[in-house]
PDB file of N, CA and C in Angstrom:
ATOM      1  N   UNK A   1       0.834  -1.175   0.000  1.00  0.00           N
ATOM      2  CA  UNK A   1       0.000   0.000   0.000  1.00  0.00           C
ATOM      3  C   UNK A   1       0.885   1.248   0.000  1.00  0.00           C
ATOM      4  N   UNK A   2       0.438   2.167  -0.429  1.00  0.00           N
ATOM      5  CA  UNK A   2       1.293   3.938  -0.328  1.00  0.00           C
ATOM      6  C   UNK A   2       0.010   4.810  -0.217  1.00  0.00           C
ATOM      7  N   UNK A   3       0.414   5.853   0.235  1.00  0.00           N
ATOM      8  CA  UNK A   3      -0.322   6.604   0.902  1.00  0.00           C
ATOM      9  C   UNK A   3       0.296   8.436   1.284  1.00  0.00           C
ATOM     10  N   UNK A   4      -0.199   8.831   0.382  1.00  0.00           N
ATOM     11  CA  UNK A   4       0.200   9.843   0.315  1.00  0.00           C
ATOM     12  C   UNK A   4      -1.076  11.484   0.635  1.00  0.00           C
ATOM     13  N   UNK A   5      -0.193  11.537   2.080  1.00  0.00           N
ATOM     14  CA  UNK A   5      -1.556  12.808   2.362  1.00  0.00           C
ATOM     15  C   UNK A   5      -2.884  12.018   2.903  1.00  0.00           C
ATOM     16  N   UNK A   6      -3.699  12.335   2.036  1.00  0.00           N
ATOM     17  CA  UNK A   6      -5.270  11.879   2.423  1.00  0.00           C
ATOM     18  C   UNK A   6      -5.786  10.939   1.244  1.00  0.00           C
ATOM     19  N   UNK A   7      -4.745  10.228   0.663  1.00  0.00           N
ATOM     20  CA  UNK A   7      -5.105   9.434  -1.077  1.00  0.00           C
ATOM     21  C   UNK A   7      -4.022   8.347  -0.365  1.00  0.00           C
ATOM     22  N   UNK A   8      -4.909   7.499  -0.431  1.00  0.00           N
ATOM     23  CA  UNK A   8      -4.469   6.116  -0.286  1.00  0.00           C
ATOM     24  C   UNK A   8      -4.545   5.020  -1.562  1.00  0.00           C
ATOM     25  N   UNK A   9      -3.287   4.619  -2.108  1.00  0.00           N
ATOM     26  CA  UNK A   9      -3.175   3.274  -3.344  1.00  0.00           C
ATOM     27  C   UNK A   9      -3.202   2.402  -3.039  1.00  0.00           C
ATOM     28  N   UNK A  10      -4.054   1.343  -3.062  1.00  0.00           N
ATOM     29  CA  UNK A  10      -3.938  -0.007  -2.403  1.00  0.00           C
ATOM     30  C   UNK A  10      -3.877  -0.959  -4.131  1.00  0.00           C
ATOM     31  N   UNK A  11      -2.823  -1.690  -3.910  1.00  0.00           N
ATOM     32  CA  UNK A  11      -2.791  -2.679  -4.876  1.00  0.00           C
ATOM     33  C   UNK A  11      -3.643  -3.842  -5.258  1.00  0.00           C
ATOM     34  N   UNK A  12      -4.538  -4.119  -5.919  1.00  0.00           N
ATOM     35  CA  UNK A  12      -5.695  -4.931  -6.116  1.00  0.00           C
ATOM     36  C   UNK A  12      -5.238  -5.916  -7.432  1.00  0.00           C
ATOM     37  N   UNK A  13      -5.786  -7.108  -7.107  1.00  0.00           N
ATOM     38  CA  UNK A  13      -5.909  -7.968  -8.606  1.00  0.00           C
ATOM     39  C   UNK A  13      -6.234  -7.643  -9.913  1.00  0.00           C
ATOM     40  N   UNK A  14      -6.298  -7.648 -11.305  1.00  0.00           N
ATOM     41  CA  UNK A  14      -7.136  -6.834 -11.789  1.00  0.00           C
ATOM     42  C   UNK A  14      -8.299  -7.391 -12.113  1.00  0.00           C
ATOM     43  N   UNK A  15      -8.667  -8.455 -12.150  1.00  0.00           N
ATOM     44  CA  UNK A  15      -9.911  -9.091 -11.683  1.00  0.00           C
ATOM     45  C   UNK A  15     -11.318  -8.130 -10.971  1.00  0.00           C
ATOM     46  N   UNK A  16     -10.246  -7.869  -9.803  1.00  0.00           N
ATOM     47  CA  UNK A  16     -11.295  -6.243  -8.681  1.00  0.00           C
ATOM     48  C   UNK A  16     -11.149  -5.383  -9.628  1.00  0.00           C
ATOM     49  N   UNK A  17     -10.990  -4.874 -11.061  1.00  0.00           N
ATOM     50  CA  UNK A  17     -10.730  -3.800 -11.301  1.00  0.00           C
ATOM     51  C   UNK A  17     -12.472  -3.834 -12.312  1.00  0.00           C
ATOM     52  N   UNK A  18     -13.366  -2.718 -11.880  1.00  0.00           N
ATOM     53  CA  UNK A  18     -15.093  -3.180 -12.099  1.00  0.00           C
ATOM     54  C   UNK A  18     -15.010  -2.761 -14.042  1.00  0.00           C
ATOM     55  N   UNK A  19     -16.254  -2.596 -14.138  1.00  0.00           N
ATOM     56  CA  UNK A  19     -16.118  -1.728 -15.898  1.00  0.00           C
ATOM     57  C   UNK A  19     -15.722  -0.058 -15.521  1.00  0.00           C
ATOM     58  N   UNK A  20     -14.689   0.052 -16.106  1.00  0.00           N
ATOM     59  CA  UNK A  20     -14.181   1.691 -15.509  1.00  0.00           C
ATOM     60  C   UNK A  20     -14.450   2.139 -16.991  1.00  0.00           C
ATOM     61  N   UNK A  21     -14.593   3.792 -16.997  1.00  0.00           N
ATOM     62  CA  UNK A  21     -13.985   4.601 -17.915  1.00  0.00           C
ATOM     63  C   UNK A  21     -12.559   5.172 -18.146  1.00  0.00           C
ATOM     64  N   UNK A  22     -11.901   6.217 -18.852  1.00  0.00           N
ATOM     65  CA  UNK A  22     -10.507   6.906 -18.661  1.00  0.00           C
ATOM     66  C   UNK A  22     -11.360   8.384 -17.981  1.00  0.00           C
ATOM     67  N   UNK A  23     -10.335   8.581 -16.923  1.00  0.00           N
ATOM     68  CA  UNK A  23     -10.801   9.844 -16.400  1.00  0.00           C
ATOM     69  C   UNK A  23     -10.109  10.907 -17.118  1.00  0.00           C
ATOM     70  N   UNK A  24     -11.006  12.148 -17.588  1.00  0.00           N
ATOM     71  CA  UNK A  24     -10.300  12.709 -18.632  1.00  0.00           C
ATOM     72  C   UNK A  24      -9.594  13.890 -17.407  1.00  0.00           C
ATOM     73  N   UNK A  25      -8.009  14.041 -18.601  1.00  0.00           N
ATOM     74  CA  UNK A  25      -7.183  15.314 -17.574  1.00  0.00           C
ATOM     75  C   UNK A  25      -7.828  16.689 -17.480  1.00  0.00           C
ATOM     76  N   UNK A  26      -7.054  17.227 -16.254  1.00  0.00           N
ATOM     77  CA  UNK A  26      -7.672  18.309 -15.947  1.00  0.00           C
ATOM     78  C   UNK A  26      -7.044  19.454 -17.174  1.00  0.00           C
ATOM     79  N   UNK A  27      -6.897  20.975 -17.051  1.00  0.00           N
ATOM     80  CA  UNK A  27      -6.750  21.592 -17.981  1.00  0.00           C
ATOM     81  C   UNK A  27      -5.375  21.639 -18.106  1.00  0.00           C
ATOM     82  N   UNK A  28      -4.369  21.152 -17.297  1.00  0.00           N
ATOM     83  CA  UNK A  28      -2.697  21.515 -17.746  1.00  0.00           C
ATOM     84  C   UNK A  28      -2.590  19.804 -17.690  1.00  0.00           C
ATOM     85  N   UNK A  29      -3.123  19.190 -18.512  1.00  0.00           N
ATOM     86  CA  UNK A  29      -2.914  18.010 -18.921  1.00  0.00           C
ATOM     87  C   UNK A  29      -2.629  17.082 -17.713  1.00  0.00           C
ATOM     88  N   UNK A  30      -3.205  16.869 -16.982  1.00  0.00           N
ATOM     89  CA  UNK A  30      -2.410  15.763 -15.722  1.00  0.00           C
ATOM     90  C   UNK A  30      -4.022  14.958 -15.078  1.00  0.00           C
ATOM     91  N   UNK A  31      -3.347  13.770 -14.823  1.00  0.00           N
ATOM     92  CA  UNK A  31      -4.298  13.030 -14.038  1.00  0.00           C
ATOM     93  C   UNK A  31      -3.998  13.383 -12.677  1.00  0.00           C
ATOM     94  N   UNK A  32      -5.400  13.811 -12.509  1.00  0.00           N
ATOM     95  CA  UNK A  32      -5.567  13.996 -10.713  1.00  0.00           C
ATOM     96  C   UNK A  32      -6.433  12.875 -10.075  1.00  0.00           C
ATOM     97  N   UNK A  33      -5.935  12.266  -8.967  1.00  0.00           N
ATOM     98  CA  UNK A  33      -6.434  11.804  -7.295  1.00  0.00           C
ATOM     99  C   UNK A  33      -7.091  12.452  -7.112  1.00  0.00           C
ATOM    100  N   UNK A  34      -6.707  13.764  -6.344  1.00  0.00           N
ATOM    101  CA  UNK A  34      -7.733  14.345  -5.058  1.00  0.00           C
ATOM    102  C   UNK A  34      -7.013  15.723  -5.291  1.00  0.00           C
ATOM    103  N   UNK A  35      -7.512  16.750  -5.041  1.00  0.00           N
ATOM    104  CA  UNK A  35      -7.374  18.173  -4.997  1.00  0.00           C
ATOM    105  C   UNK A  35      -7.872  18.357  -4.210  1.00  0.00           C
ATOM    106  N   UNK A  36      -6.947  19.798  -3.588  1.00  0.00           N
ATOM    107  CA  UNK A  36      -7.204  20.368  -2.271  1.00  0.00           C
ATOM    108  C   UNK A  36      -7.656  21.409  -2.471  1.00  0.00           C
ATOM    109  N   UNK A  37      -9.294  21.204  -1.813  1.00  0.00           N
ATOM    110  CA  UNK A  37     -10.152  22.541  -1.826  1.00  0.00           C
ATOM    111  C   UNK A  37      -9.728  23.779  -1.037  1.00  0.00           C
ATOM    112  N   UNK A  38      -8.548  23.775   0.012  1.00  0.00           N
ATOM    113  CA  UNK A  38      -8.216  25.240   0.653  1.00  0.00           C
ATOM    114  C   UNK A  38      -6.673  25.643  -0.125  1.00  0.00           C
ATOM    115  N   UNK A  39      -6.083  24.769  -0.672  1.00  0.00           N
ATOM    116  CA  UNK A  39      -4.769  24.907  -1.466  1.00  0.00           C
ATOM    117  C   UNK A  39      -4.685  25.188  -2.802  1.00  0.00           C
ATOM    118  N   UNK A  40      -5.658  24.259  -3.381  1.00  0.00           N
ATOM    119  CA  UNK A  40      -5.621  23.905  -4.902  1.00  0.00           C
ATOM    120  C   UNK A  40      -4.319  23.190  -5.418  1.00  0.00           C
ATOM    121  N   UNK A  41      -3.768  22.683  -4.307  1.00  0.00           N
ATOM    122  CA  UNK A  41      -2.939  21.600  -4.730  1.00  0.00           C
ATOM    123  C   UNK A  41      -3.183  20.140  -4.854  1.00  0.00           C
ATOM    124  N   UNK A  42      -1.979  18.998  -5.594  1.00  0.00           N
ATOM    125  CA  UNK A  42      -3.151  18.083  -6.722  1.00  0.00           C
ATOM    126  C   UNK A  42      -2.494  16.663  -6.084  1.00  0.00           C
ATOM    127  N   UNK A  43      -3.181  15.598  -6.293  1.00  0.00           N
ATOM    128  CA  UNK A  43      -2.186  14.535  -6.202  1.00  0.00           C
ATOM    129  C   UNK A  43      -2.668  13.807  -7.685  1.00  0.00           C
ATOM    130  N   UNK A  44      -1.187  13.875  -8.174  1.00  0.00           N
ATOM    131  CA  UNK A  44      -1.120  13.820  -9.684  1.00  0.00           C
ATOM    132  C   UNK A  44      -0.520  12.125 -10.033  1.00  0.00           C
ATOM    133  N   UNK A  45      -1.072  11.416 -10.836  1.00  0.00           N
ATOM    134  CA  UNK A  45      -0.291  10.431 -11.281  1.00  0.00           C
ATOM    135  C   UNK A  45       0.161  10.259 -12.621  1.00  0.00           C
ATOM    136  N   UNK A  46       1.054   9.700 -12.794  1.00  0.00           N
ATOM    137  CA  UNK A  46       1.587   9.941 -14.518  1.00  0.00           C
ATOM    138  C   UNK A  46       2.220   8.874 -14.532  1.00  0.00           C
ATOM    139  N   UNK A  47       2.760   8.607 -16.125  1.00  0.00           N
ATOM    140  CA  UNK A  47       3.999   7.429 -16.377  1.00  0.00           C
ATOM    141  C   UNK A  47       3.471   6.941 -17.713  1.00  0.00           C
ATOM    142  N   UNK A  48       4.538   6.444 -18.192  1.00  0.00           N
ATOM    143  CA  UNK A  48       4.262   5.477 -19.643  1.00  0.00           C
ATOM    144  C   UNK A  48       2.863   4.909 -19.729  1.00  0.00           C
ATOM    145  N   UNK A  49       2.155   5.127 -20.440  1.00  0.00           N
ATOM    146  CA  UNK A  49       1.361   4.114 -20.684  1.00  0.00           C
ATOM    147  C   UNK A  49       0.058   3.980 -19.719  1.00  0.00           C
ATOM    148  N   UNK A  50       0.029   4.533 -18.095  1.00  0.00           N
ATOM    149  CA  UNK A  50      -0.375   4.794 -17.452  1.00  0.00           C
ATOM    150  C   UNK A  50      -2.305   5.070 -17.585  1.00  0.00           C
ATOM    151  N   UNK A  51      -2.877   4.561 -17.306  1.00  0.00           N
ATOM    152  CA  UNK A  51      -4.328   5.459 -16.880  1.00  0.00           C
ATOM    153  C   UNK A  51      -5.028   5.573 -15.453  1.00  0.00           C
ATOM    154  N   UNK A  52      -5.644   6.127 -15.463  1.00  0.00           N
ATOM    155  CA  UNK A  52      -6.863   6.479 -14.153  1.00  0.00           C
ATOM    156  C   UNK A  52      -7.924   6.260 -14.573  1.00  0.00           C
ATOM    157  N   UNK A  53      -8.609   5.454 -13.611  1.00  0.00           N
ATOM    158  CA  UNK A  53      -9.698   4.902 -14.547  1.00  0.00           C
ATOM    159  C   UNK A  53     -10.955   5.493 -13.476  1.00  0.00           C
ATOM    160  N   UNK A  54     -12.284   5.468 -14.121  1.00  0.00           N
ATOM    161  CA  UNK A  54     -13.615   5.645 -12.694  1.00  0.00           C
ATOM    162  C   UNK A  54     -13.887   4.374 -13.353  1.00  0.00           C
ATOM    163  N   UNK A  55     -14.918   4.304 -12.156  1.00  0.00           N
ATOM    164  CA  UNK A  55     -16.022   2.974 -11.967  1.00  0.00           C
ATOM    165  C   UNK A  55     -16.982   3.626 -12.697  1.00  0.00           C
ATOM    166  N   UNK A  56     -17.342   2.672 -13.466  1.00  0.00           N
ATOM    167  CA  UNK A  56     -19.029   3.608 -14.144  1.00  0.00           C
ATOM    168  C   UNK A  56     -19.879   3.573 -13.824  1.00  0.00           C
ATOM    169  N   UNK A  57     -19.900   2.594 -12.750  1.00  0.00           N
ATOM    170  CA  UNK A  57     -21.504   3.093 -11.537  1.00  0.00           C
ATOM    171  C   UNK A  57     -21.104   3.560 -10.717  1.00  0.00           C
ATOM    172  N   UNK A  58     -19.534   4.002 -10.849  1.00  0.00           N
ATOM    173  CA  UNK A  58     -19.574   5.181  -9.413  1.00  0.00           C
ATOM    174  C   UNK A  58     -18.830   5.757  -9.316  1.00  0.00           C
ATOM    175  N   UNK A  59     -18.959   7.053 -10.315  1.00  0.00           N
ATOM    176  CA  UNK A  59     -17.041   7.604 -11.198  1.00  0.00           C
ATOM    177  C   UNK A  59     -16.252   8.302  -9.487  1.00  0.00           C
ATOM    178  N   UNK A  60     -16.709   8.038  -8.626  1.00  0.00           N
ATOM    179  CA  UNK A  60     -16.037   8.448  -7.415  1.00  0.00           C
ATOM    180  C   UNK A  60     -14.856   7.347  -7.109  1.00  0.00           C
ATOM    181  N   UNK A  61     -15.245   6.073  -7.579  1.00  0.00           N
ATOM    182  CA  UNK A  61     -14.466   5.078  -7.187  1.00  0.00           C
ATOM    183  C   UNK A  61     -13.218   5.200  -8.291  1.00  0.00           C
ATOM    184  N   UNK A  62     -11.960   5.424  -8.124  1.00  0.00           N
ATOM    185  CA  UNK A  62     -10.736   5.941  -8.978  1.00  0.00           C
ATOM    186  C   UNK A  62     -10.015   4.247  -8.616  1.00  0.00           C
ATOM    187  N   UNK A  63      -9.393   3.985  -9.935  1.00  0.00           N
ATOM    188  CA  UNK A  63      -8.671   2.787 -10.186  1.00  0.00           C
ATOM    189  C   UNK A  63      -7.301   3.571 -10.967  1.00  0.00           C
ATOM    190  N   UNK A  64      -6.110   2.806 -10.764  1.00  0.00           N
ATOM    191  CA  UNK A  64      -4.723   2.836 -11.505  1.00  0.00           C
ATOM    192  C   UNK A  64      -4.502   1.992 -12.339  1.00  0.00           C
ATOM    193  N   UNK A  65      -4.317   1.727 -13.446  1.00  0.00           N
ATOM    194  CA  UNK A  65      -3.652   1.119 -14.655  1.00  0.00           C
ATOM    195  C   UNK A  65      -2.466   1.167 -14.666  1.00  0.00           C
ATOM    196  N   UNK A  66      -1.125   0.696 -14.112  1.00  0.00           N
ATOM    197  CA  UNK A  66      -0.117   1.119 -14.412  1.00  0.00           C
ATOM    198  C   UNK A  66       0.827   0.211 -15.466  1.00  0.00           C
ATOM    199  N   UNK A  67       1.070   0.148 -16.233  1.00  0.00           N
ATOM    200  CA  UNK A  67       1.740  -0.462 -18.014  1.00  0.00           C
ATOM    201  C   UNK A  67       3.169  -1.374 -17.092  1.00  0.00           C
ATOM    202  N   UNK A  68       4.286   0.116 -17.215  1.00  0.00           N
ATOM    203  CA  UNK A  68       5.733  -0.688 -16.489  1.00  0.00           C
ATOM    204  C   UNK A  68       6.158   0.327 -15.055  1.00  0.00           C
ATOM    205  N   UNK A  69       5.805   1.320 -15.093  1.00  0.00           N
ATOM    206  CA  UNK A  69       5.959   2.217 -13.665  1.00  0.00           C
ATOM    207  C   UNK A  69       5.428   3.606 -13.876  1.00  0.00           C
ATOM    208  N   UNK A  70       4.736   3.983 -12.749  1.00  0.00           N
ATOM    209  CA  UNK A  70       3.973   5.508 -12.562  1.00  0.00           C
ATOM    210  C   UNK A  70       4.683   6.001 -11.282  1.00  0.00           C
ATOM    211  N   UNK A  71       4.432   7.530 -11.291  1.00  0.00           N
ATOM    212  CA  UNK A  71       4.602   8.182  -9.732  1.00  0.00           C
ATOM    213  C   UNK A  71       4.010   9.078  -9.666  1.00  0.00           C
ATOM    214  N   UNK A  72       3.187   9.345  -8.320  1.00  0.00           N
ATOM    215  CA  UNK A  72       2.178  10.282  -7.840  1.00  0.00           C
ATOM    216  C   UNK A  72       3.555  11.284  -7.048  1.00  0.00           C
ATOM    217  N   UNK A  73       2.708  12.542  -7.320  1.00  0.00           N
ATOM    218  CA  UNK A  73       3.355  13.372  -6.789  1.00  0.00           C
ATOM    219  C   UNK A  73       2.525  14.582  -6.784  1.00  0.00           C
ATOM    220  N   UNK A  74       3.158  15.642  -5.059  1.00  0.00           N
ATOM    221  CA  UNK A  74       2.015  16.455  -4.766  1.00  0.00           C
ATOM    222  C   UNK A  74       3.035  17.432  -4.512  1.00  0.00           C
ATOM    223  N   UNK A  75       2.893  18.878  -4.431  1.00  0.00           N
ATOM    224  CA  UNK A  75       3.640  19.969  -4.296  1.00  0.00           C
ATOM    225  C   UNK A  75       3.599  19.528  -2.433  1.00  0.00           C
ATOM    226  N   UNK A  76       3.262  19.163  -1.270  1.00  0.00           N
ATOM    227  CA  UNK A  76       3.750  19.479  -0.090  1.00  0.00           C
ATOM    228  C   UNK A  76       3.866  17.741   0.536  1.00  0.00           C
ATOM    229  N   UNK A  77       4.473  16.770  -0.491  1.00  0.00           N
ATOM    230  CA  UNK A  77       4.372  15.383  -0.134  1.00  0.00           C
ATOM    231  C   UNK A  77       5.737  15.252  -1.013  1.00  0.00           C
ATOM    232  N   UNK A  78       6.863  14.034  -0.541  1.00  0.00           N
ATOM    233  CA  UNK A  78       7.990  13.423  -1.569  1.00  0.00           C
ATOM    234  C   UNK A  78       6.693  12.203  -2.545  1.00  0.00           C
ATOM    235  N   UNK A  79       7.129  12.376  -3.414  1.00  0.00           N
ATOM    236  CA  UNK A  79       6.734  11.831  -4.646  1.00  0.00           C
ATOM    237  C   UNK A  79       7.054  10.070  -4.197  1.00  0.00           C
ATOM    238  N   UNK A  80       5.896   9.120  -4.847  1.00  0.00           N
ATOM    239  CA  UNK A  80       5.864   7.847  -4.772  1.00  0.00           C
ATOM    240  C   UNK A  80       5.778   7.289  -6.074  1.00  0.00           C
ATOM    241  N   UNK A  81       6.791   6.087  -6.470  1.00  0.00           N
ATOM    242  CA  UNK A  81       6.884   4.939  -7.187  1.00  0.00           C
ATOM    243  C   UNK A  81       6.237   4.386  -7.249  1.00  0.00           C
ATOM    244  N   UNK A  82       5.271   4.035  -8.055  1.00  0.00           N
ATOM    245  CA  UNK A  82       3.925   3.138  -8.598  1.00  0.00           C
ATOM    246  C   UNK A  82       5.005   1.761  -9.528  1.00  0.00           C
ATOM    247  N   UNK A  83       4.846   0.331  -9.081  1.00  0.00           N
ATOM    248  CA  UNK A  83       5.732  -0.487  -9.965  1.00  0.00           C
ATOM    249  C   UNK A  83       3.885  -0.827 -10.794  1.00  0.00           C
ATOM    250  N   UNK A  84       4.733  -1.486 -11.966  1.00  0.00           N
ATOM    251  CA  UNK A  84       3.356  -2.116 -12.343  1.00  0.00           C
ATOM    252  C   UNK A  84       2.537  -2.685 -12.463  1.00  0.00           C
ATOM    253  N   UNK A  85       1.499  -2.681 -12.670  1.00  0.00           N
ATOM    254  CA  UNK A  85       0.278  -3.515 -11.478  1.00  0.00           C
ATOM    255  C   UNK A  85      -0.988  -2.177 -11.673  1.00  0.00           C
ATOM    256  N   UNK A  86      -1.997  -3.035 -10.730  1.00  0.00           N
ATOM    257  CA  UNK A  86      -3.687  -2.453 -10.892  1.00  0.00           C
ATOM    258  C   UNK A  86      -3.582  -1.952  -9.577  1.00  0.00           C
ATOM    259  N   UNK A  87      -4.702  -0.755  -8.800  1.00  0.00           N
ATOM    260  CA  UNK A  87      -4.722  -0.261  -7.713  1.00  0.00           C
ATOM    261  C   UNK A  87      -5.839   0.411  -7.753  1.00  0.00           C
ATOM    262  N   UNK A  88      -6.485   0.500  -6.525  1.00  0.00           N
ATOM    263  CA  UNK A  88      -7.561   1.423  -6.098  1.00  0.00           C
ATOM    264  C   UNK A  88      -6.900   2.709  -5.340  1.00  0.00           C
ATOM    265  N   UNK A  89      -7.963   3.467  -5.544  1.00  0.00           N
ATOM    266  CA  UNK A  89      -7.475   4.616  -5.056  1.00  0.00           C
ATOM    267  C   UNK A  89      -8.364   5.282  -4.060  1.00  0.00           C
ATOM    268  N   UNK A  90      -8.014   5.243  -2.709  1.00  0.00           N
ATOM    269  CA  UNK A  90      -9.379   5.729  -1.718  1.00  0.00           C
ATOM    270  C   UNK A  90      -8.927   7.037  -0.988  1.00  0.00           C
ATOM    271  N   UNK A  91      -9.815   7.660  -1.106  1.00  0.00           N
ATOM    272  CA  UNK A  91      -9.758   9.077   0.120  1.00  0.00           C
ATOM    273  C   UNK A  91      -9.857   9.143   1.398  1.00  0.00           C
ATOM    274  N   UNK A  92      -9.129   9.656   1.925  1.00  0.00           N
ATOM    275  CA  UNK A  92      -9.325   9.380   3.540  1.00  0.00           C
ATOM    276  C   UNK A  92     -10.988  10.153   3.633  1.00  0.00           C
ATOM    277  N   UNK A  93     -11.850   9.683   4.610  1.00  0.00           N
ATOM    278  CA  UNK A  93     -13.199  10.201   4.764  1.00  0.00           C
ATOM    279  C   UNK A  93     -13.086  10.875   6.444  1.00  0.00           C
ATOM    280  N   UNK A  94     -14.194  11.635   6.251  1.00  0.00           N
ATOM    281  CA  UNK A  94     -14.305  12.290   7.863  1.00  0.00           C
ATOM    282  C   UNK A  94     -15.302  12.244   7.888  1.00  0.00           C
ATOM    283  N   UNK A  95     -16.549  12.170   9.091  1.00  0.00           N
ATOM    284  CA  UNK A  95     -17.630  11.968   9.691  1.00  0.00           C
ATOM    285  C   UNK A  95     -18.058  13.345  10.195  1.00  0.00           C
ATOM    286  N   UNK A  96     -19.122  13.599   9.536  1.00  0.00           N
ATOM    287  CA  UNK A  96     -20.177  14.928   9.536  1.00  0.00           C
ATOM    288  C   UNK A  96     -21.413  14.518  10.073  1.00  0.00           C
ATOM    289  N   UNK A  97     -22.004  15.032  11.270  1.00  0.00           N
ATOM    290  CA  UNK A  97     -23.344  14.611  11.538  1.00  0.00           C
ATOM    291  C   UNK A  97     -24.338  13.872  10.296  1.00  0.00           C
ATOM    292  N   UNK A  98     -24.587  13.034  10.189  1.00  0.00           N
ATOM    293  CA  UNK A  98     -25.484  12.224   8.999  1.00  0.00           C
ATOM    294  C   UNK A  98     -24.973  11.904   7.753  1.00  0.00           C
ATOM    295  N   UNK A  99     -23.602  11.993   7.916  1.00  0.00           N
ATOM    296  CA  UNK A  99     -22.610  11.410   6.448  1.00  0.00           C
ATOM    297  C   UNK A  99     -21.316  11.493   6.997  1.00  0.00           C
ATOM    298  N   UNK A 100     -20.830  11.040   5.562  1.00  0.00           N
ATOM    299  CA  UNK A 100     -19.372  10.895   5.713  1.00  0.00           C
ATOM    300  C   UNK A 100     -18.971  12.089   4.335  1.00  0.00           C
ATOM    301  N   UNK A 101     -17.822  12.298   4.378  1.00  0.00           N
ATOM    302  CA  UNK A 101     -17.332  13.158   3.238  1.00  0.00           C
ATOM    303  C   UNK A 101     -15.997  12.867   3.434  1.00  0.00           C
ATOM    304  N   UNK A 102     -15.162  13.503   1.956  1.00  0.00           N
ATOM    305  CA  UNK A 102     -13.706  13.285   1.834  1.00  0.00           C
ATOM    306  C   UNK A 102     -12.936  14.323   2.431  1.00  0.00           C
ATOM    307  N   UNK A 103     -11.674  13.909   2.991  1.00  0.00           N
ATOM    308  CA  UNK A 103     -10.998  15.247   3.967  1.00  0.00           C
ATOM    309  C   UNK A 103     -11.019  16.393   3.224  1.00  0.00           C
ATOM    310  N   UNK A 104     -11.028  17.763   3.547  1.00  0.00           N
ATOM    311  CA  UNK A 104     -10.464  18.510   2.380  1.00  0.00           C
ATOM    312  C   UNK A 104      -9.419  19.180   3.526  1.00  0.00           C
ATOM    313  N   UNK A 105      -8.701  19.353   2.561  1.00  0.00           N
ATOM    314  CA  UNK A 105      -7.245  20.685   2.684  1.00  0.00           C
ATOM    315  C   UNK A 105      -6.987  21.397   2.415  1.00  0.00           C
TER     316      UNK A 105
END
């Protein structure tokens, strides 16, 4: 597992990996994790060959494609080595009277 900030990669079979779409990049070309709503800083993944995928019944649920190696990297985190292999991608959550929601920063 790696874990960077409040975005957690957990390595999965790809079997677990459901019918996804490609998540399309944001406007300076990069795949984003999670963005920080008080920063506007990103947790970005990239690499050869690489995708980010959603779940299509639940484009919240983020999957990794990685070909031969990726690395996430965030302006206030050291950057992580993705080897290659399938992965989920979960947000840390916080508890709000009558829900849950994703941390923000």
């Amino acid at each position: 597992m790696y874990r960077q900030g409040d975005v957690l990669i957990i390595p999965i079979p790809q079997r677990e990996v459901p019918s996804c779409a490609p998540v399309p990049r944001d406007r300076r070309g990069r795949m984003v994790l999670a963005r920080g709503e008080a920063t506007g800083h990103a947790h970005v993944v990239g690499g050869p060959g690489l995708q980010l995928l959603a779940d299509v019944d639940d484009p919240e649920s983020l999957f990794i494609d990685v070909a031969s190696h990726g690395r996430v990297t965030h302006e206030e985190h050291g950057p992580i080595s993705l080897p290659s292999g399938h992965y989920r991608v979960v947000r840390q959550r916080e508890y709000i009277p009558g829900a849950f929601r994703p941390v923000a920063d």
